[in-house]
Protein backbone atom coordinates (compact mmCIF):
# COMPACT_ATOMS: atom_id res chain seq x y z
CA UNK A 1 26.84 -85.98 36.82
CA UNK A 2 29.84 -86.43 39.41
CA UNK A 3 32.16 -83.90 39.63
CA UNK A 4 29.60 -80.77 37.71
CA UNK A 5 28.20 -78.07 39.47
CA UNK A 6 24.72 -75.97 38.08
CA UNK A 7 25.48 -71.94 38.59
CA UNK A 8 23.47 -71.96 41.19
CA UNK A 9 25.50 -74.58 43.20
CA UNK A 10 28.62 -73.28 42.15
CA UNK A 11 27.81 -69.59 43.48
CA UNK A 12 26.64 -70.83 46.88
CA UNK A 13 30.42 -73.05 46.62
CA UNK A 14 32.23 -69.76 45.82
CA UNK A 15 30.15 -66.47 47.09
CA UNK A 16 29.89 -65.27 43.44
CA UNK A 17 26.48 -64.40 42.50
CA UNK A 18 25.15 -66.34 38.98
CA UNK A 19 25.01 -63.08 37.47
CA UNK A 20 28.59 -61.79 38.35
CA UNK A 21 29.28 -65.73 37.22
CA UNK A 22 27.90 -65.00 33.50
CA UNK A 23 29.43 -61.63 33.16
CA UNK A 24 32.99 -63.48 34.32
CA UNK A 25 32.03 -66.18 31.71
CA UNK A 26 31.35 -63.44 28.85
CA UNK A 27 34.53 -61.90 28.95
CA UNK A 28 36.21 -65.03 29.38
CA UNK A 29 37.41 -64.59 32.50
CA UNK A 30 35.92 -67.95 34.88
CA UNK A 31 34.41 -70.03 31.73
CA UNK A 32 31.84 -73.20 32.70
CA UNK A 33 33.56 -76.19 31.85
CA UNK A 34 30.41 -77.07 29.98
CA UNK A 35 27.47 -75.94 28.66
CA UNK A 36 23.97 -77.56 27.62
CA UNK A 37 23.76 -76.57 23.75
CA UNK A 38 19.84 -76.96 24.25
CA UNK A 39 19.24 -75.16 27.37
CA UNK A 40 22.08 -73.08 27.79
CA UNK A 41 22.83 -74.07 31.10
CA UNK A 42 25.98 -73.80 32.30
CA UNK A 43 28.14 -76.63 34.82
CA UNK A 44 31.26 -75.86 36.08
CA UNK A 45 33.46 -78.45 37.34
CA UNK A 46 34.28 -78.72 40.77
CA UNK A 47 38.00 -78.31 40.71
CA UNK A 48 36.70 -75.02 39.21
CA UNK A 49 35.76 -73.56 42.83
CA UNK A 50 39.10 -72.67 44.22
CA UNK A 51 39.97 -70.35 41.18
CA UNK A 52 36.36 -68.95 41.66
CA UNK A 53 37.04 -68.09 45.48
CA UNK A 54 40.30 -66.93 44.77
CA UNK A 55 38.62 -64.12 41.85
CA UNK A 56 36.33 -63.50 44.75
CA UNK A 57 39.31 -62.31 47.26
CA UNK A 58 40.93 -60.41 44.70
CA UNK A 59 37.76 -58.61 43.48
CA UNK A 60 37.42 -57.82 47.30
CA UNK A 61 40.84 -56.29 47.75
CA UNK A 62 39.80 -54.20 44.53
CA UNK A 63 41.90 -56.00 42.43
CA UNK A 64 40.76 -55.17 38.33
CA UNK A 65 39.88 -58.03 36.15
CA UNK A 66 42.66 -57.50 33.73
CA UNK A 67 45.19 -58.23 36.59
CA UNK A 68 43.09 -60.97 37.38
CA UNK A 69 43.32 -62.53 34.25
CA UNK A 70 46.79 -62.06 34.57
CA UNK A 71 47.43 -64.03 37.67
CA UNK A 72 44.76 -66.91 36.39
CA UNK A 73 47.26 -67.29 33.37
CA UNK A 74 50.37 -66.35 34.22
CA UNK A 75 50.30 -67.67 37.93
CA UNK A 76 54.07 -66.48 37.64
CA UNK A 77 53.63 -63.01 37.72
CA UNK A 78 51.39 -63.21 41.29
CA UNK A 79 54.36 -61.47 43.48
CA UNK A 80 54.94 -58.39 40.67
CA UNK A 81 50.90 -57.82 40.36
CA UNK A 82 50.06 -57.70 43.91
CA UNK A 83 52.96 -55.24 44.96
CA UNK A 84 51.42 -53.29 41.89
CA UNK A 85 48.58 -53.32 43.20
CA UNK A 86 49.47 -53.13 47.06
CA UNK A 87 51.10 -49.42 45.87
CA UNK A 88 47.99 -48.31 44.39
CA UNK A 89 46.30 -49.28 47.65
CA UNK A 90 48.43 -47.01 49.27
CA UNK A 91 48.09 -44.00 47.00
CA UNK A 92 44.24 -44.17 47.33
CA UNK A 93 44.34 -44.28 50.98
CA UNK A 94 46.91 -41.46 51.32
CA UNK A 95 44.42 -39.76 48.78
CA UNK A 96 41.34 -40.16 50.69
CA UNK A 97 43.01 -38.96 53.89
CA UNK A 98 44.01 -36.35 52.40
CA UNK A 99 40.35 -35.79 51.11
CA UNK A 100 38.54 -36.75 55.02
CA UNK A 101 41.24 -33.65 55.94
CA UNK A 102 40.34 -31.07 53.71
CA UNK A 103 36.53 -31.73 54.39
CA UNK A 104 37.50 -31.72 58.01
CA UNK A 105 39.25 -27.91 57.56
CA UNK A 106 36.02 -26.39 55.21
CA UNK A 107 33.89 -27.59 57.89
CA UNK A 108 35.60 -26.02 60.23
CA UNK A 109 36.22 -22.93 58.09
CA UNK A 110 32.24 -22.41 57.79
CA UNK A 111 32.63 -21.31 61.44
CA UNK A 112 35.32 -18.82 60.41
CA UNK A 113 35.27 -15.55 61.74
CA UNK A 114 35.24 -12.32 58.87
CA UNK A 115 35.53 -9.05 58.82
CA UNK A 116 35.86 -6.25 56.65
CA UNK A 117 39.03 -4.26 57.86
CA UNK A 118 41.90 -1.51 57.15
CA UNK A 119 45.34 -2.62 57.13
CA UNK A 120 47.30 -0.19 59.32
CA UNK A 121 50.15 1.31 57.76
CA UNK A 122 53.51 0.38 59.70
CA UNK A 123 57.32 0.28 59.02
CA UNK A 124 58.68 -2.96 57.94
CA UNK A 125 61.47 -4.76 57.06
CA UNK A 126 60.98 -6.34 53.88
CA UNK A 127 62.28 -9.24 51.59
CA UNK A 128 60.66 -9.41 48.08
CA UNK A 129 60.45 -13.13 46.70
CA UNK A 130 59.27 -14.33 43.15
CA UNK A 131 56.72 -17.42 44.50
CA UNK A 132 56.91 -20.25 41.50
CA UNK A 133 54.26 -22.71 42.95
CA UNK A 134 54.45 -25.25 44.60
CA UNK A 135 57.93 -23.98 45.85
CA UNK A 136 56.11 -22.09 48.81
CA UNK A 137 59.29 -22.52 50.70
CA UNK A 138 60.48 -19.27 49.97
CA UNK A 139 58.37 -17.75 52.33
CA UNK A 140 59.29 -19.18 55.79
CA UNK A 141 62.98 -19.17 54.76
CA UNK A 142 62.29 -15.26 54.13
CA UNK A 143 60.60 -14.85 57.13
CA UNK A 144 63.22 -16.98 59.08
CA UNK A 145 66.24 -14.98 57.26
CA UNK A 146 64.34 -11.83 58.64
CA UNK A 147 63.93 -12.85 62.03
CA UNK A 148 67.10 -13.64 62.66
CA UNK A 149 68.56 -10.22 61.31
CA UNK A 150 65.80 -8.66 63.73
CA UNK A 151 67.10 -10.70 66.64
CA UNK A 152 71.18 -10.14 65.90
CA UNK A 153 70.09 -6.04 65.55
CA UNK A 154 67.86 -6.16 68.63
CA UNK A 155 65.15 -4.37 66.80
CA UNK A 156 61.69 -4.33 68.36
CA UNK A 157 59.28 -6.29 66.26
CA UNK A 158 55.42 -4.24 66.31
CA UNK A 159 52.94 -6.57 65.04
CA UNK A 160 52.37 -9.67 63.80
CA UNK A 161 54.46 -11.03 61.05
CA UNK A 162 52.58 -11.14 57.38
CA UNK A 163 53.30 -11.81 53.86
CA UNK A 164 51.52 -10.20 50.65
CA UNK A 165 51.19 -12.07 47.48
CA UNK A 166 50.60 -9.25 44.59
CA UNK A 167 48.06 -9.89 41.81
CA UNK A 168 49.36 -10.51 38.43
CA UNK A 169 53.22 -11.70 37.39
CA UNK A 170 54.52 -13.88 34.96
CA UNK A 171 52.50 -16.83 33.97
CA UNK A 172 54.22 -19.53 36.31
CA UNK A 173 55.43 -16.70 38.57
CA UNK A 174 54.58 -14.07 40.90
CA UNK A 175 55.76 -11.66 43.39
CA UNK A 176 55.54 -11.78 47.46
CA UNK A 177 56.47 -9.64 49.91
CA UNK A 178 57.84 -11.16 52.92
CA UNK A 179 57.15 -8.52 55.96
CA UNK A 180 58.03 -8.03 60.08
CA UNK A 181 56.72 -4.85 61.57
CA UNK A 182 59.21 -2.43 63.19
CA UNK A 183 59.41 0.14 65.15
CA UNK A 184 62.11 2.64 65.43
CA UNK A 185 65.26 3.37 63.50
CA UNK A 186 66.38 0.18 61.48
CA UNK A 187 68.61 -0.30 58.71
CA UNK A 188 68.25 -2.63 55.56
CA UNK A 189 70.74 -5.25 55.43
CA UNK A 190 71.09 -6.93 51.94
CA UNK A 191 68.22 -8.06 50.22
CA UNK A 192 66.60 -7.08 53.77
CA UNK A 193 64.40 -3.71 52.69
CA UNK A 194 62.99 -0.88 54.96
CA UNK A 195 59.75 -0.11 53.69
CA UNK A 196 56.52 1.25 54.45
CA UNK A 197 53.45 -0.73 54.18
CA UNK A 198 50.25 0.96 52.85
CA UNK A 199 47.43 0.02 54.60
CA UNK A 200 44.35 -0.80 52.57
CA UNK A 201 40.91 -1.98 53.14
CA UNK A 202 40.31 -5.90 53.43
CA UNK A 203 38.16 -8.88 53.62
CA UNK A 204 39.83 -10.76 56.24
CA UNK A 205 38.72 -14.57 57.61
CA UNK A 206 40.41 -15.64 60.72
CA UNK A 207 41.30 -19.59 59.82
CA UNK A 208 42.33 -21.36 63.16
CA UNK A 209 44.92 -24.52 62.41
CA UNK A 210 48.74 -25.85 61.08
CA UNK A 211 49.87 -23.78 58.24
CA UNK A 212 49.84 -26.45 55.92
CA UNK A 213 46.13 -26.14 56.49
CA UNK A 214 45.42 -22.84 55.27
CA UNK A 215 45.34 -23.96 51.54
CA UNK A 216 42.03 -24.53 51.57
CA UNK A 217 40.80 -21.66 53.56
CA UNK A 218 41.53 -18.92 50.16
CA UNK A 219 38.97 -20.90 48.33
CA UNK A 220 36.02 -20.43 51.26
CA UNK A 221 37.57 -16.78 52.18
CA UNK A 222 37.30 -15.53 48.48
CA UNK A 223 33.71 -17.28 47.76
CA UNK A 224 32.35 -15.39 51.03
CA UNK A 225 33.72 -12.24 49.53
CA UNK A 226 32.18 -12.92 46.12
CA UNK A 227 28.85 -13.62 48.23
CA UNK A 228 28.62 -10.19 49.63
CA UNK A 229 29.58 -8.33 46.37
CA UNK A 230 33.01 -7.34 47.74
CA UNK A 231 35.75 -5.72 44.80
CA UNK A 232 38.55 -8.26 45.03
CA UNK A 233 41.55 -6.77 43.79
CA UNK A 234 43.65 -10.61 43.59
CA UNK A 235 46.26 -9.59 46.13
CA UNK A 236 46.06 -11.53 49.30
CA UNK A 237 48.24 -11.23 52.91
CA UNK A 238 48.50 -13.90 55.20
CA UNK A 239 48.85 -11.87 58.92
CA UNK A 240 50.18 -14.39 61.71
CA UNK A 241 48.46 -13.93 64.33
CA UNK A 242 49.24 -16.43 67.07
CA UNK A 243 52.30 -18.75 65.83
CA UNK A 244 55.86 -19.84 66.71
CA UNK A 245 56.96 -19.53 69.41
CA UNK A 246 54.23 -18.56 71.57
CA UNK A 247 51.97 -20.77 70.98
CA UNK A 248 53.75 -24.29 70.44
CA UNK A 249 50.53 -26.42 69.36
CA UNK A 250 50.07 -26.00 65.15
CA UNK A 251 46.19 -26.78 65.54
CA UNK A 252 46.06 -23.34 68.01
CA UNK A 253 47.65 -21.12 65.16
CA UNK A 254 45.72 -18.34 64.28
CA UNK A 255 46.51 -16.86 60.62
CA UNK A 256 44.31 -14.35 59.35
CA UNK A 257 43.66 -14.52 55.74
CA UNK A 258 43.37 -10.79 54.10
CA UNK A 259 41.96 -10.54 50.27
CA UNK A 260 42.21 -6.79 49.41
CA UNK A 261 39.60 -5.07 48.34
CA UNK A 262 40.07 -2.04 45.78
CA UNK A 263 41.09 1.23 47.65
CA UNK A 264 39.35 4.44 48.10
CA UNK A 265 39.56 6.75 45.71
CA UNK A 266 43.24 8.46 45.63
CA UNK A 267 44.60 5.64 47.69
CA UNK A 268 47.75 4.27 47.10
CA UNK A 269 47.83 0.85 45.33
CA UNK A 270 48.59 -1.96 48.60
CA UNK A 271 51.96 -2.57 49.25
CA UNK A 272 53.46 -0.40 47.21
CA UNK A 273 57.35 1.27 48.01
């Protein structure tokens, strides 16, 4: 009859397979206008086919079926369901880059460079933080806060700047020690401490990249320990190695990442005063 469509016509009209066609018609989404009470068959009507290639965009876009049902009855509502929708886009996308970077870094980290070291011990001046993830901005203020005091006393800086972040704490809390090697006779200045740094043995991968990088690299860095039977104490140093200012490219920064291992016997415990 004029005007009525088999399944099979109406799919080639529209680009929707008959059997994505009788699961839309089950949960009464695109319904045939009629439907042979013998056979079965189902005929849709023609003026049917627009609303069918429209499903078909939004089911491309990755639009779900209960918005679509929305905009098929309650046409109103398009401009509100779309931006919806166009956010959620956007938070997947930012998601999955975020994802294609972090496999980028581990694959790059399975070329990392280990070695089982000692510490020196050295003079340092010292700021003690309590870390209360994700605030991790306590660190380079420390380390900026001690820099400058450094500078203003004209003290000459020894090695590379490091922080330790000590096992255990409170439950959302734990302790870091902010650190810049000295030599000479310096004087503490506030919260700004003159301490000695134990050395201690370490497990130590060299991760190569922008700081905000080096996430990742604790999880690949402590597995590798794990896998050669290493005795992880849970305190961790991150030892900058090549950074601001001398080497103005993030991706060149080299940051090696020290887990400590448990000292010899009669050692002192790392880090401690």
């Amino acid at each position: 009859m004029e005007g009525r469509l088999l399944i099979s016509q109406f799919a080639l009209l529209t680009g929707l397979t008959p059997k994505t066609l009788r699961y839309y018609d089950d949960i009464g989404l695109l319904t045939p206008r009629w439907v042979d009470g013998a056979t079965g068959y189902r005929q849709y009507g023609i003026e049917q086919v627009g609303v069918g290639i429209r499903i078909r965009h939004w089911r491309h876009i990755g639009l779900p079926l209960r918005d679509i049902q929305r905009l098929i009855h309650s046409p109103g509502h398009a401009t509100e369901v779309l931006s919806r929708h166009e956010a959620r886009l956007h938070a997947e996308i930012t998601a999955r880059q975020d994802a294609l970077q972090s496999l980028s870094t581990l694959l790059k980290e399975n070329t990392m460079e280990y070695r089982v070291d000692h510490l020196p011990t050295q003079q340092v001046l010292r700021i003690r933080e309590t870390l209360r993830p994700p605030h991790y901005e306590v660190i380079p203020q420390a380390l900026q806060e001690l820099m400058t005091y450094i500078r203003a006393m004209g003290y000459p800086v020894s090695a590379p700047s490091f922080f330790v972040h000590h096992a255990g704490g409170q439950v959302e809390s734990s302790t870091v020690d902010i650190c810049v090697p000295v030599a000479g006779d310096v004087q503490p200045s506030g919260r700004i401490e003159v301490q000695r740094f134990e050395g201690s043995p370490a497990f130590i991968g060299r991760f190569v990249g922008s700081y905000e990088k080096t996430g990742a690299a604790y999880t690949v860095i402590a597995e590798e320990a794990i896998r050669r039977g290493l005795p992880l104490t849970g305190t961790t140093a991150e030892i900058y190695v090549k950074s601001v200012p001398h080497t103005p490219d993030p991706n060149a920064y080299e940051t090696d990442i020290a887990f400590m291992l448990a000292p010899e016997s009669g050692g002192r415990p790392v880090g401690s005063d």
